[in-house]
C-alpha atoms as a PDB file:
ATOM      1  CA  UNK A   1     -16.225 -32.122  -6.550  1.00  0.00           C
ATOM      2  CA  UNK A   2     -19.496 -31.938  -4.575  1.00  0.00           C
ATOM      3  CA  UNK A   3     -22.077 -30.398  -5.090  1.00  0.00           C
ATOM      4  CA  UNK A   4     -22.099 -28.080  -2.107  1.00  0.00           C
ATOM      5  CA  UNK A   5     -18.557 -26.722  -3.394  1.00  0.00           C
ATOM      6  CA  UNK A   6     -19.463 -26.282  -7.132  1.00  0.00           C
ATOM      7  CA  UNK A   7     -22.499 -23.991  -5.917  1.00  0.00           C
ATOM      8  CA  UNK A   8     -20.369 -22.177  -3.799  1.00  0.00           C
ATOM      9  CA  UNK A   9     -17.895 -21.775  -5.983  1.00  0.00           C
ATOM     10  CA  UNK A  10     -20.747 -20.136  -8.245  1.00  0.00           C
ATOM     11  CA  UNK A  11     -21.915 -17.940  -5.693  1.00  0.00           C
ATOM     12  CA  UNK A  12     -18.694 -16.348  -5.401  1.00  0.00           C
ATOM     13  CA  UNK A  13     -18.018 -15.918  -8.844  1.00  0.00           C
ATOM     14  CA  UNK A  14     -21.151 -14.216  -9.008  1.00  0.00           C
ATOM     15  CA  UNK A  15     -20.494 -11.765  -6.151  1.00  0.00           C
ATOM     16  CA  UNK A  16     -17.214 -11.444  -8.097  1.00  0.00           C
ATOM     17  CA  UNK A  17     -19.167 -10.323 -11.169  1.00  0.00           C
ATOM     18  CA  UNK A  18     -21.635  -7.889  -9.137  1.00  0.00           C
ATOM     19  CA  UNK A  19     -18.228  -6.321  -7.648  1.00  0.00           C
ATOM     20  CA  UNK A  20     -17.214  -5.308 -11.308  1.00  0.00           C
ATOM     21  CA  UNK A  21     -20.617  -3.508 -11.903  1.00  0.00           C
ATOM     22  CA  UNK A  22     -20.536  -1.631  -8.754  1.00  0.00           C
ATOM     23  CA  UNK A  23     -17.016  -0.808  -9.104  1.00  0.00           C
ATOM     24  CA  UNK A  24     -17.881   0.352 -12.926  1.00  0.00           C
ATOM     25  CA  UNK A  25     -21.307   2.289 -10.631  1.00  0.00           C
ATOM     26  CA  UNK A  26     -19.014   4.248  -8.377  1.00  0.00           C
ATOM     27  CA  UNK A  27     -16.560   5.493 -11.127  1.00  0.00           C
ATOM     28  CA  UNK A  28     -19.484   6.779 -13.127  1.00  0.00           C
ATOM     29  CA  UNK A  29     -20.434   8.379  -9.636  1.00  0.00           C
ATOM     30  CA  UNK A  30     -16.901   9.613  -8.995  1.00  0.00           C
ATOM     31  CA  UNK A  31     -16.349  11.135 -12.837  1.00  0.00           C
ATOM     32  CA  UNK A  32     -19.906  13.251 -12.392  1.00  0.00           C
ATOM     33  CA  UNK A  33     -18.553  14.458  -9.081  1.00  0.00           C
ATOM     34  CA  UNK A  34     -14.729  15.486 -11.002  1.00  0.00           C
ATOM     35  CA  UNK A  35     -16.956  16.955 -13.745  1.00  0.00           C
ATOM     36  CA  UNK A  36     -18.726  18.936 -11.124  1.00  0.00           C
ATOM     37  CA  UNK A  37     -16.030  20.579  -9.609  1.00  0.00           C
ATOM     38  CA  UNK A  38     -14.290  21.476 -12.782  1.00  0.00           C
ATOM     39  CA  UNK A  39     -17.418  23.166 -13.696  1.00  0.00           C
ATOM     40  CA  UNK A  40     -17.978  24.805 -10.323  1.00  0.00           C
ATOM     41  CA  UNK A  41     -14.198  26.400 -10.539  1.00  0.00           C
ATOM     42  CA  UNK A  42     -15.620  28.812 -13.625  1.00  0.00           C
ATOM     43  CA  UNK A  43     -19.092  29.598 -12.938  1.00  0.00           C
ATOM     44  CA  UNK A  44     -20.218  32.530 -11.449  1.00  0.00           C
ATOM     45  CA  UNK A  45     -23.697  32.167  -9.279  1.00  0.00           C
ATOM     46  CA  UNK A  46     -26.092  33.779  -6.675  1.00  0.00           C
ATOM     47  CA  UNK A  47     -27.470  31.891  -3.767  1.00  0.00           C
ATOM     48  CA  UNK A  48     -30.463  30.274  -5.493  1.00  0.00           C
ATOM     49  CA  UNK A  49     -27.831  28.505  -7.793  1.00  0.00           C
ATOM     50  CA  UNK A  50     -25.137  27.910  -5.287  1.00  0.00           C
ATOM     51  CA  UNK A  51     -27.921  25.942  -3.404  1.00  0.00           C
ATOM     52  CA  UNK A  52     -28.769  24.074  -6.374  1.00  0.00           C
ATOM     53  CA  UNK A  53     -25.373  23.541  -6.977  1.00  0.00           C
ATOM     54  CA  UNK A  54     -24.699  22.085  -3.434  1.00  0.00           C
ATOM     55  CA  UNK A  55     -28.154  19.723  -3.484  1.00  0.00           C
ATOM     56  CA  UNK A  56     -26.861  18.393  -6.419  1.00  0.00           C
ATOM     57  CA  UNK A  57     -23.832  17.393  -5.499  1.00  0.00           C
ATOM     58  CA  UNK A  58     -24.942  16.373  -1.924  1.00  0.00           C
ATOM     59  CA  UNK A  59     -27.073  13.671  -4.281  1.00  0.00           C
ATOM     60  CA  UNK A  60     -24.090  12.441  -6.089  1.00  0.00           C
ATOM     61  CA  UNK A  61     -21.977  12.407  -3.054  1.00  0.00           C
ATOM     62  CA  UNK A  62     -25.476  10.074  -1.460  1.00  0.00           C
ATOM     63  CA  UNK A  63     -25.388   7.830  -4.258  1.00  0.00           C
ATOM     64  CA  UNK A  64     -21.257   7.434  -3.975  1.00  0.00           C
ATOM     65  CA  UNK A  65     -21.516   6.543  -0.439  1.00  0.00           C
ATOM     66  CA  UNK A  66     -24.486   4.087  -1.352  1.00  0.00           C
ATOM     67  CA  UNK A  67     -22.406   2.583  -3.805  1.00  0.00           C
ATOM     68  CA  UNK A  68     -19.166   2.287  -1.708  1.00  0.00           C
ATOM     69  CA  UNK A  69     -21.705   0.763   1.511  1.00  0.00           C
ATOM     70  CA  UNK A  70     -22.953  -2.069  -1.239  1.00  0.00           C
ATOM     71  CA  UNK A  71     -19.094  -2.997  -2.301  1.00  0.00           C
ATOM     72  CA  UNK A  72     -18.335  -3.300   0.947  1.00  0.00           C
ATOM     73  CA  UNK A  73     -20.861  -5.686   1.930  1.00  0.00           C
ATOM     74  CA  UNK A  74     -20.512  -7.943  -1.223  1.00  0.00           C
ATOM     75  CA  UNK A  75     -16.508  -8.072   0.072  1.00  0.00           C
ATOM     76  CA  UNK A  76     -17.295  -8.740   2.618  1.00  0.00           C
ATOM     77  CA  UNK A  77     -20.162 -11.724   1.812  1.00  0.00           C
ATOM     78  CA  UNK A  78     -17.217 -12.634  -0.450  1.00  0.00           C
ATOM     79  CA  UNK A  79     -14.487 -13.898   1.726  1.00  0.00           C
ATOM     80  CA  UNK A  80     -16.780 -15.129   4.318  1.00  0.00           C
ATOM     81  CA  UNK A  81     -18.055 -17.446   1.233  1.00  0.00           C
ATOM     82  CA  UNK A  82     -14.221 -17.864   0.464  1.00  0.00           C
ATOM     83  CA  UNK A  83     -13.244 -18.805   3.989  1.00  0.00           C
ATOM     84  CA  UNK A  84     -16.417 -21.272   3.736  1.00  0.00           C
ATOM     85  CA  UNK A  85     -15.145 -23.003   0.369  1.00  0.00           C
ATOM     86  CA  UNK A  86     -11.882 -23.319   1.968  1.00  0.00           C
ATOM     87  CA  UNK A  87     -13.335 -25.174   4.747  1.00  0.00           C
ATOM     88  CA  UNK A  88     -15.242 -27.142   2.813  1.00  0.00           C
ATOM     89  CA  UNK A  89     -12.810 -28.234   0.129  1.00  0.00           C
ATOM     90  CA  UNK A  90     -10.431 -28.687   3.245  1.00  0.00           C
ATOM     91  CA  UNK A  91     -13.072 -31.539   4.424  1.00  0.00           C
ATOM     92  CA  UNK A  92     -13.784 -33.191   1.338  1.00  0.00           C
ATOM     93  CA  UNK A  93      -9.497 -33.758   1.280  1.00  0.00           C
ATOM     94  CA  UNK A  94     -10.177 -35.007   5.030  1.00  0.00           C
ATOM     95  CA  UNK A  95     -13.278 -37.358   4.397  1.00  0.00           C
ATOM     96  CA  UNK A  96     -11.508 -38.495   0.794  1.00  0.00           C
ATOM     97  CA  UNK A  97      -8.642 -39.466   2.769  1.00  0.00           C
ATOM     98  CA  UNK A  98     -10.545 -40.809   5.601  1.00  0.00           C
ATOM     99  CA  UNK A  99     -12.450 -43.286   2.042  1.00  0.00           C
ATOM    100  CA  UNK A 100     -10.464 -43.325  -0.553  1.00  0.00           C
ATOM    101  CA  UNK A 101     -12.051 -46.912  -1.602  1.00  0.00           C
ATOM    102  CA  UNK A 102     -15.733 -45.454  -1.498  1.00  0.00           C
ATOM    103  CA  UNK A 103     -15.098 -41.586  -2.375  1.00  0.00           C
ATOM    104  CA  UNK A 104     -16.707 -41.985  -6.272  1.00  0.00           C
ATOM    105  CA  UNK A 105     -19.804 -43.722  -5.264  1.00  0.00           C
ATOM    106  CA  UNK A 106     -20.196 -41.554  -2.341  1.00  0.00           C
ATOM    107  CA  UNK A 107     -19.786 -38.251  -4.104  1.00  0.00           C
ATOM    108  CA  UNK A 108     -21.567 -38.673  -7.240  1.00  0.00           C
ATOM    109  CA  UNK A 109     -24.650 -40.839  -5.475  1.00  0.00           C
ATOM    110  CA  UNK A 110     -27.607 -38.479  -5.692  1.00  0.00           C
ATOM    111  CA  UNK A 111     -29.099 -36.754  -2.675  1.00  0.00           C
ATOM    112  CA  UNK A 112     -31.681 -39.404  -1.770  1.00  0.00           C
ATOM    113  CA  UNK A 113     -28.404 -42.256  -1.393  1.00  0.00           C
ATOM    114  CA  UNK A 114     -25.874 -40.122  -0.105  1.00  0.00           C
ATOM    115  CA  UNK A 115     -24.841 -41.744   3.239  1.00  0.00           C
ATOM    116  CA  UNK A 116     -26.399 -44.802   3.149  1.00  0.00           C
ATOM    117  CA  UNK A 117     -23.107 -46.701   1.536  1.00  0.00           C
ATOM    118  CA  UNK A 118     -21.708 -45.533   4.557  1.00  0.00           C
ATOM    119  CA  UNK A 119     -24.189 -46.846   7.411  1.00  0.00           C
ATOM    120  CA  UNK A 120     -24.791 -50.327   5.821  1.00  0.00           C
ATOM    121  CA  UNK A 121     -21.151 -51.267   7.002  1.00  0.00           C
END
């Protein structure tokens, strides 16, 4: 595998990881919301609480949508990476077909060789 691949393939597996925190982030967000509501259902309050109340909530509901915004850019950063590895483990079938008698040497030479196996021909 080259190298390009293998660090892309750890790229995504690291936006896959971040996914599960924020994920974990908005349920936290979504139970103090629940836990909210239930509360508001019984309590009686003038309009110096009921304003609290509502600026409190309208901070959860801020940090929710926050939350939600940075999922949906690391999905989306995601599968263009996984479109990308496709592509590029797509190619590497392509060029190892294209030299099967050279693919070892030319995919485990270091950086400074790579190629040059190719151009002395």
């Amino acid at each position: 595998m080259c190298y390009a691949y293998k660090s892309l393939s750890n790229q995504i597996q690291q936006l896959q990881s971040e996914l599960g925190i924020m994920s974990e982030e908005l349920s936290v967000h979504d139970k103090a919301i629940s836990n909210l509501t239930h509360e508001l259902e019984d309590m009686t309050f003038d309009v110096s609480d009921g304003y609290k109340i509502a600026k409190t909530l309208q901070e959860m509901l801020l940090k929710r949508r926050r939350t939600k915004y940075e999922i949906s850019q690391i999905r989306s950063l995601k599968s263009h990476l996984e479109s990308l590895e496709f592509k590029l483990k797509d190619n590497e079938k392509k060029l190892k077909n294209y030299l099967p008698h050279n693919w070892d040497r030319v995919i485990h030479s270091n950086k400074e060789e790579f190629g040059k196996d190719l151009v002395s021909h």
